[in-house]
PDB file of N, CA and C in Angstrom:
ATOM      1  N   UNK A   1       0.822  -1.196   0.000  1.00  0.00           N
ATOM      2  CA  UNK A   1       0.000   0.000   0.000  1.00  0.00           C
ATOM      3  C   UNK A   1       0.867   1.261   0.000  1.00  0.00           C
ATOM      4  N   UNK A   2       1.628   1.657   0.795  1.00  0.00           N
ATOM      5  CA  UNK A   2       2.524   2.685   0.507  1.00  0.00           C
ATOM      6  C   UNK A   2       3.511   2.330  -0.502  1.00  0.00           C
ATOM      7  N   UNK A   3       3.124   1.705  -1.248  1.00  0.00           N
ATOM      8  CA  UNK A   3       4.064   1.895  -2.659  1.00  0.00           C
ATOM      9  C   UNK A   3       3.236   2.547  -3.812  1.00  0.00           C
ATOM     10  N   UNK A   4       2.096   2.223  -3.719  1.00  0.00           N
ATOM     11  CA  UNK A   4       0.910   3.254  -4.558  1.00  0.00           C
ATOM     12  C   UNK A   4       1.023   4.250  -4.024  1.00  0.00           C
ATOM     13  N   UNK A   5       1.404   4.785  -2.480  1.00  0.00           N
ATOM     14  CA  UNK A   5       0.945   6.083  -2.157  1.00  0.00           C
ATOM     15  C   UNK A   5       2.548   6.899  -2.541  1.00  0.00           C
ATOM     16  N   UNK A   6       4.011   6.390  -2.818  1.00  0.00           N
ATOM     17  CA  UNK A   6       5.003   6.764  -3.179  1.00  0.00           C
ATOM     18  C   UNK A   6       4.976   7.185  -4.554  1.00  0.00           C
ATOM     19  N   UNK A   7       4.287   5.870  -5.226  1.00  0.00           N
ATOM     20  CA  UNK A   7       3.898   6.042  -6.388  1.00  0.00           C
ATOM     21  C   UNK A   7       2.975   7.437  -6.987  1.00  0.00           C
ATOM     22  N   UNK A   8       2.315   7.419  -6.272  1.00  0.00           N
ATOM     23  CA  UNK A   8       1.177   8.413  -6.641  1.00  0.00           C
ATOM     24  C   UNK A   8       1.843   9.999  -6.879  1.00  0.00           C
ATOM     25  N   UNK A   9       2.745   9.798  -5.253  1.00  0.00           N
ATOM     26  CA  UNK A   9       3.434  10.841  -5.422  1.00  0.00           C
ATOM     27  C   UNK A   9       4.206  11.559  -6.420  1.00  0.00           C
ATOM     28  N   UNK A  10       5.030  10.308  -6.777  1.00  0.00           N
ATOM     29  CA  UNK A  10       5.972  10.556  -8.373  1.00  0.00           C
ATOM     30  C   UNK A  10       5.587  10.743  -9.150  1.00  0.00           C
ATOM     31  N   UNK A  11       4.030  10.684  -9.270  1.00  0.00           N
ATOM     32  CA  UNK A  11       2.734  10.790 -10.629  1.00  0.00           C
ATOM     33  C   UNK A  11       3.053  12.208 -10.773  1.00  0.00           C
ATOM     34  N   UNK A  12       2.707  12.690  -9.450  1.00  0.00           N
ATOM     35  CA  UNK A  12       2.400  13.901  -9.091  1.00  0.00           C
ATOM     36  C   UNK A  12       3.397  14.754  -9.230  1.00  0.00           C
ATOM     37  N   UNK A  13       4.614  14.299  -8.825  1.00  0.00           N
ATOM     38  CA  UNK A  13       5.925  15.488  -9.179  1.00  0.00           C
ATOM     39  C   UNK A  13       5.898  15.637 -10.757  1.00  0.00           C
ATOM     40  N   UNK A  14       5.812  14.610 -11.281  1.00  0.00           N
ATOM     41  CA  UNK A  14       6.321  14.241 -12.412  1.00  0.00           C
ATOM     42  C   UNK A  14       5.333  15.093 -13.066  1.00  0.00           C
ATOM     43  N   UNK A  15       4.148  15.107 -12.906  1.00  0.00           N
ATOM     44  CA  UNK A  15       3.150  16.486 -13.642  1.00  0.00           C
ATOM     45  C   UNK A  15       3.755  17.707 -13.797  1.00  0.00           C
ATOM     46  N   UNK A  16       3.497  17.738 -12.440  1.00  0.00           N
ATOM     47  CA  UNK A  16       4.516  19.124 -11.809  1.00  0.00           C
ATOM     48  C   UNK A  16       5.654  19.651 -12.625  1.00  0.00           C
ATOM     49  N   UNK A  17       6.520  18.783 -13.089  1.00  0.00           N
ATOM     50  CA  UNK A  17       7.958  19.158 -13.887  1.00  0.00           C
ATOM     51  C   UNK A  17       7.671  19.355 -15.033  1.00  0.00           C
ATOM     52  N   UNK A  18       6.597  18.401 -15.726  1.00  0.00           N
ATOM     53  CA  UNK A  18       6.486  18.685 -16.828  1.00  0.00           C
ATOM     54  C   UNK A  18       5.604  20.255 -17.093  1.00  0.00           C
ATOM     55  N   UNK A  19       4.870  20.206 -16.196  1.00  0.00           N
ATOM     56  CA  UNK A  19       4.110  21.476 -16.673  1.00  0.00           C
ATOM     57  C   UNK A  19       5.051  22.691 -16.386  1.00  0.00           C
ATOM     58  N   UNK A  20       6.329  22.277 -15.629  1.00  0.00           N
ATOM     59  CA  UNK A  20       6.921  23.602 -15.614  1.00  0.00           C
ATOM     60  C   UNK A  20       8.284  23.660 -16.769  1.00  0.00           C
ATOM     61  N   UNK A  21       8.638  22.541 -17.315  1.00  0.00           N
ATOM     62  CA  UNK A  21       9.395  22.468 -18.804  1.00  0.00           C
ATOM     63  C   UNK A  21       8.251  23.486 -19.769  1.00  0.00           C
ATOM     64  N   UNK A  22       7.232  22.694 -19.884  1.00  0.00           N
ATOM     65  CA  UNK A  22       6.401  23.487 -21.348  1.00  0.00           C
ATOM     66  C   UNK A  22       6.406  24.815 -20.648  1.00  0.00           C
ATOM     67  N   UNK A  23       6.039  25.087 -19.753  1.00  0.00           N
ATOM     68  CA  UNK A  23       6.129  26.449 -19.616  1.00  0.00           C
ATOM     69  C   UNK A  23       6.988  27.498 -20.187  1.00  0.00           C
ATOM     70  N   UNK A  24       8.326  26.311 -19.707  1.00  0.00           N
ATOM     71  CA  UNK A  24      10.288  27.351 -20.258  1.00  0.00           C
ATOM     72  C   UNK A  24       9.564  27.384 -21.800  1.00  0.00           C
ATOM     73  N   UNK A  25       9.196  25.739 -21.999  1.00  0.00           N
ATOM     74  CA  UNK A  25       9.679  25.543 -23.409  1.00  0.00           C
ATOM     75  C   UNK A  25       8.460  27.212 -23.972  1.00  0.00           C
ATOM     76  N   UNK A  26       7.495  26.985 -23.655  1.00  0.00           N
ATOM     77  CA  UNK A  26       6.644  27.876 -24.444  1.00  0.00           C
ATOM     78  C   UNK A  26       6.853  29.701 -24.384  1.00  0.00           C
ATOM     79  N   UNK A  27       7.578  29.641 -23.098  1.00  0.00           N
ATOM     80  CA  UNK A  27       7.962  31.235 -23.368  1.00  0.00           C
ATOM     81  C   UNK A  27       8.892  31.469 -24.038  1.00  0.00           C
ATOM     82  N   UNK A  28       9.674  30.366 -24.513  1.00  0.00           N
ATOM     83  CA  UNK A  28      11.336  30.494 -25.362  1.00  0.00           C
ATOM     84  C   UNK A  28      10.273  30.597 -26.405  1.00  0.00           C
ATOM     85  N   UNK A  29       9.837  29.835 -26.990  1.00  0.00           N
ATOM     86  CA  UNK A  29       9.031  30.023 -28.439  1.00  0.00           C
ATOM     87  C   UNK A  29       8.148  30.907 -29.049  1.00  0.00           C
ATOM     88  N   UNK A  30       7.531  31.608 -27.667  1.00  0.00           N
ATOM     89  CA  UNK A  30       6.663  32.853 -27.995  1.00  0.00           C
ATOM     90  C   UNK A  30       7.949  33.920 -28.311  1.00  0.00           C
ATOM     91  N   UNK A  31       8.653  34.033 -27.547  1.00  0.00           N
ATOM     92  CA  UNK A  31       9.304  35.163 -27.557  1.00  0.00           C
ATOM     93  C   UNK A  31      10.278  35.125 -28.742  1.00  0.00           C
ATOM     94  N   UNK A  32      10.869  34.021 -29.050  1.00  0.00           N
ATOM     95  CA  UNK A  32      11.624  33.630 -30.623  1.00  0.00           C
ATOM     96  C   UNK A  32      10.466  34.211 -31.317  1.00  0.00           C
ATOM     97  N   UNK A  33       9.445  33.866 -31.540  1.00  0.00           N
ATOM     98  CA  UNK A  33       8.562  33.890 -32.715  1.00  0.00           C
ATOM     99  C   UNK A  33       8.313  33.072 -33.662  1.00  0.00           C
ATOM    100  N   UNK A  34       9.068  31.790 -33.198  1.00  0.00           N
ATOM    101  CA  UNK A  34       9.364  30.297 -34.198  1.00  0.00           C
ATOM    102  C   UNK A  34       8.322  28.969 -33.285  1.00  0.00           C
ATOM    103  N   UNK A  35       7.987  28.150 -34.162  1.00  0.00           N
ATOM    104  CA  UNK A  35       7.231  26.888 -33.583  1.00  0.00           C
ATOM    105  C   UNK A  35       7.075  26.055 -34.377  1.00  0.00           C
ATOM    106  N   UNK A  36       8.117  24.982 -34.554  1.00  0.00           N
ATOM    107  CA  UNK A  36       8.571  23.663 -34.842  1.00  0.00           C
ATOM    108  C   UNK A  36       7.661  22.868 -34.781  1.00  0.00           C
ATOM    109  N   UNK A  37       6.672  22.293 -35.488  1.00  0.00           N
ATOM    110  CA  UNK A  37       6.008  21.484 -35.397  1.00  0.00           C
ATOM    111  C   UNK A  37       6.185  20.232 -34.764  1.00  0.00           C
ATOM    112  N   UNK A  38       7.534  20.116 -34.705  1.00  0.00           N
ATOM    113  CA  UNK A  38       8.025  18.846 -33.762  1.00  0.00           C
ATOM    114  C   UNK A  38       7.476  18.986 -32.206  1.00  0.00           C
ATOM    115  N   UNK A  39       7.993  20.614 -31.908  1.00  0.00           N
ATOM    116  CA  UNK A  39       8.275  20.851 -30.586  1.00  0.00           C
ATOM    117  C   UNK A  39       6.508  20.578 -30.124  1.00  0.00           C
ATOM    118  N   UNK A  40       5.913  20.825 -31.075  1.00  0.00           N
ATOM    119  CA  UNK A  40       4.643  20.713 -30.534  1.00  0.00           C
ATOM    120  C   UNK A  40       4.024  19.001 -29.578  1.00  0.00           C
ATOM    121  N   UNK A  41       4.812  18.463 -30.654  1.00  0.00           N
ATOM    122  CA  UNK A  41       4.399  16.571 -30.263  1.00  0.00           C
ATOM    123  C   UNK A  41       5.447  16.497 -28.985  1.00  0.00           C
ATOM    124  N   UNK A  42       6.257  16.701 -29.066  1.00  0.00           N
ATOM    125  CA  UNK A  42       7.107  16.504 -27.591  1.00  0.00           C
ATOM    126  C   UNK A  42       6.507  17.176 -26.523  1.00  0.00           C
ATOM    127  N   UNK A  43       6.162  18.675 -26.538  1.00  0.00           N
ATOM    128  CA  UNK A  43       5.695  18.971 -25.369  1.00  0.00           C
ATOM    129  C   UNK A  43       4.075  18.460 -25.338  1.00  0.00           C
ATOM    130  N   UNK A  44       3.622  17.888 -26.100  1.00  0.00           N
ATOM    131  CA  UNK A  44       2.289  16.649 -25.872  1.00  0.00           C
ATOM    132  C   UNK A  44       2.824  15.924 -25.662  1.00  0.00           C
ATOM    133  N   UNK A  45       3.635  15.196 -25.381  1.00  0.00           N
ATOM    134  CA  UNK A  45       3.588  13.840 -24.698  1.00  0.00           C
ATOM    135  C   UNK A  45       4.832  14.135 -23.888  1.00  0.00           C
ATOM    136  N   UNK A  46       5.128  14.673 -23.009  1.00  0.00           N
ATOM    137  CA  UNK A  46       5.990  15.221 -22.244  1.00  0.00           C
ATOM    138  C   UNK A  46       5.232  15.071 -21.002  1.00  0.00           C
ATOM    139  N   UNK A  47       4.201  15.296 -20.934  1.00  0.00           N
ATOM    140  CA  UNK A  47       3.356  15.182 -19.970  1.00  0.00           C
ATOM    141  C   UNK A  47       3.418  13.882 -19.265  1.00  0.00           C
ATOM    142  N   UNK A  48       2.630  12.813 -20.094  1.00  0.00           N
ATOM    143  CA  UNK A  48       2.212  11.534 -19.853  1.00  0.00           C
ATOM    144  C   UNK A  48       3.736  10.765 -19.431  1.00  0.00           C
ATOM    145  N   UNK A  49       5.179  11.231 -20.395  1.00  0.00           N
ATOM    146  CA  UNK A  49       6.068  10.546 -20.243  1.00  0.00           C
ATOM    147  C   UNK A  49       6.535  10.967 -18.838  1.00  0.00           C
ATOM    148  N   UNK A  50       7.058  12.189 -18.605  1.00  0.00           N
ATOM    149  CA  UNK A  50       7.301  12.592 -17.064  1.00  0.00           C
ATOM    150  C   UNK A  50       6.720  12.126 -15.848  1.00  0.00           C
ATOM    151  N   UNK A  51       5.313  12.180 -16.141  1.00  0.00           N
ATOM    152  CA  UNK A  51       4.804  11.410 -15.013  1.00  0.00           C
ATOM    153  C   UNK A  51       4.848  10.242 -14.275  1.00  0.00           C
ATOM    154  N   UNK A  52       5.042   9.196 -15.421  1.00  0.00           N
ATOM    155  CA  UNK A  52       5.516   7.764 -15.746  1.00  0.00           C
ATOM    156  C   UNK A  52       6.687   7.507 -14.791  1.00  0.00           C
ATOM    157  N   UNK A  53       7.393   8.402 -15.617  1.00  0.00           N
ATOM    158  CA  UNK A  53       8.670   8.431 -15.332  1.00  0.00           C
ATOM    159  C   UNK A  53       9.113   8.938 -13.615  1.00  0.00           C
ATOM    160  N   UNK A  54       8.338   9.572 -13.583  1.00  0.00           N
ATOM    161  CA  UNK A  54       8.620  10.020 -12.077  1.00  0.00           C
ATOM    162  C   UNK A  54       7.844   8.900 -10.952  1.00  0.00           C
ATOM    163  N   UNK A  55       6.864   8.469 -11.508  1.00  0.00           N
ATOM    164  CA  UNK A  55       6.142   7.092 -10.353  1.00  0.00           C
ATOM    165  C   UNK A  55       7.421   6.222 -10.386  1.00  0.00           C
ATOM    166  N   UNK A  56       7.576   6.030 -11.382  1.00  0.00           N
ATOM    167  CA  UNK A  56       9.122   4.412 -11.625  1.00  0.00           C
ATOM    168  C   UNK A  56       9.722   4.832 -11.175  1.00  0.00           C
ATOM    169  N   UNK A  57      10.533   5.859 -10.768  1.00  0.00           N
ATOM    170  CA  UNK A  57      11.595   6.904 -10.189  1.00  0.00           C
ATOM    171  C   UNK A  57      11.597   6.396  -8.505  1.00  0.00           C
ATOM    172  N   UNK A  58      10.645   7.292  -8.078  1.00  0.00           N
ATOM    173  CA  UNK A  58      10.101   7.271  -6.698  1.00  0.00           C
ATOM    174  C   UNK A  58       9.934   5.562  -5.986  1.00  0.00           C
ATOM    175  N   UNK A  59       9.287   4.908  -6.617  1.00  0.00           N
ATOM    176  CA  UNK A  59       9.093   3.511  -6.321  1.00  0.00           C
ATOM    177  C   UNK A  59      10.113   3.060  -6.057  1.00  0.00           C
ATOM    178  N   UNK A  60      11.499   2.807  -7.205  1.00  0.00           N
ATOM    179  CA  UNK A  60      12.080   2.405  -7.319  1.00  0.00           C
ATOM    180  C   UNK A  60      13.398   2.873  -5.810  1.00  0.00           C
ATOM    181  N   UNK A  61      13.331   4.396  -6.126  1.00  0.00           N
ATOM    182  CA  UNK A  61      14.074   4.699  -4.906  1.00  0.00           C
ATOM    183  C   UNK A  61      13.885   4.486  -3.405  1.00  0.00           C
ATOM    184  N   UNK A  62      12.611   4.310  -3.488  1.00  0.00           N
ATOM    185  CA  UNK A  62      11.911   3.835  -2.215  1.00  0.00           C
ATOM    186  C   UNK A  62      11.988   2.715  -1.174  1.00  0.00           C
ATOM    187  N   UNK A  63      12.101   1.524  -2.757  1.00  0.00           N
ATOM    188  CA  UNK A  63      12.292   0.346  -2.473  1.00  0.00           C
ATOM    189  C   UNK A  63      13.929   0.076  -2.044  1.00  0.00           C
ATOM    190  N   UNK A  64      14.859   0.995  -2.806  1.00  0.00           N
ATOM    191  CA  UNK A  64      15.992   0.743  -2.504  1.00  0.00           C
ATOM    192  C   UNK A  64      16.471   1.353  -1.203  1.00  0.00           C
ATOM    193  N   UNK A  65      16.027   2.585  -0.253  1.00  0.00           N
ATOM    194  CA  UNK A  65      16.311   2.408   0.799  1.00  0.00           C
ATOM    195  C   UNK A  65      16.490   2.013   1.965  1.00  0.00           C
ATOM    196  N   UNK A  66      15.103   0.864   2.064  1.00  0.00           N
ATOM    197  CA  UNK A  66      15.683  -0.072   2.514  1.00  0.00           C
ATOM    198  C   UNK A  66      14.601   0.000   4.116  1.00  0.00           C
ATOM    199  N   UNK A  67      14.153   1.244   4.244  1.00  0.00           N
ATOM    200  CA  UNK A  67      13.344   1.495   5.699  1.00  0.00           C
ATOM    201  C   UNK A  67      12.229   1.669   4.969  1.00  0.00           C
ATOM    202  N   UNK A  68      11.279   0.643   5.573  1.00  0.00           N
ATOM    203  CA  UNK A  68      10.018   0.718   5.415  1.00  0.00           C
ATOM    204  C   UNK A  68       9.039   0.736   6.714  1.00  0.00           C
ATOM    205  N   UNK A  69       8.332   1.142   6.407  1.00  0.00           N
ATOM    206  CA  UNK A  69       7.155   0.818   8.056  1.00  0.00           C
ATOM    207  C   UNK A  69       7.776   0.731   9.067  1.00  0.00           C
ATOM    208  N   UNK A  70       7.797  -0.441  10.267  1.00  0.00           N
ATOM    209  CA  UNK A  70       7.763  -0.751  11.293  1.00  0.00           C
ATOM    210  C   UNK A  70       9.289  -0.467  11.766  1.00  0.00           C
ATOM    211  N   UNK A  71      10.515  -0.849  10.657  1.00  0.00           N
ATOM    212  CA  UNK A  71      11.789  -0.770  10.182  1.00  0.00           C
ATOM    213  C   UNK A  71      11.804   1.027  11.138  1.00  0.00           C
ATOM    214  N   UNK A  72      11.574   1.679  10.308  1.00  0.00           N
ATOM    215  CA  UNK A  72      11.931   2.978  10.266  1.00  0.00           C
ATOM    216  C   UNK A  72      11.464   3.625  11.854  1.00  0.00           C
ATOM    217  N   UNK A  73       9.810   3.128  12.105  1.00  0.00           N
ATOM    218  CA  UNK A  73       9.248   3.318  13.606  1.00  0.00           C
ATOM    219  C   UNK A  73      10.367   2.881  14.581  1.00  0.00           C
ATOM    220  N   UNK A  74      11.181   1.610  14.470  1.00  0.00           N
ATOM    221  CA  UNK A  74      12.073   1.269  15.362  1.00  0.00           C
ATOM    222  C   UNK A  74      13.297   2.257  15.702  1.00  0.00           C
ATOM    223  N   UNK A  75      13.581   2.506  14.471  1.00  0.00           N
ATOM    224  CA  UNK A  75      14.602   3.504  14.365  1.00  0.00           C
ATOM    225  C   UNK A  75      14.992   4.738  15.061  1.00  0.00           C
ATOM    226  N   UNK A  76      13.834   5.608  15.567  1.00  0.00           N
ATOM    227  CA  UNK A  76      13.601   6.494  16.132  1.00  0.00           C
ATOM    228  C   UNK A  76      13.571   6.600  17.060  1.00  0.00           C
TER     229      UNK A  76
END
């Protein structure tokens, strides 16, 4: 259960970053005055990929530290 809720989290950063890339990306491009039809498909799926990417991230680091639950309560 707290690996969905780690998870969720990394969903959540991972939004977060991306919406603040398109942001850079879109004020560099307004202010150039240029827009690459490419740049358009990347910052569409920039979204979905970051997010992804940030749950697998988080999980993964999570799992590798090694304190979980009861582990970590002892600790203290």
């Amino acid at each position: 259960m707290r690996k969905i809720g780690v998870g969720v989290l990394g969903l959540i950063g991972g939004v977060l970053l991306a919406i603040i890339i398109q942001d850079i990306l879109a004020t560099a491009l307004v202010n150039s005055g240029r827009s690459p039809r490419e740049l358009g498909v990347v910052t569409g799926l920039l979204m979905p990929i970051l997010a992804v990417l940030g749950a697998v991230v988080t999980v993964m680091l999570h799992s590798r530290s090694g304190k979980h639950g009861r582990d970590q309560a002892a600790d203290d």
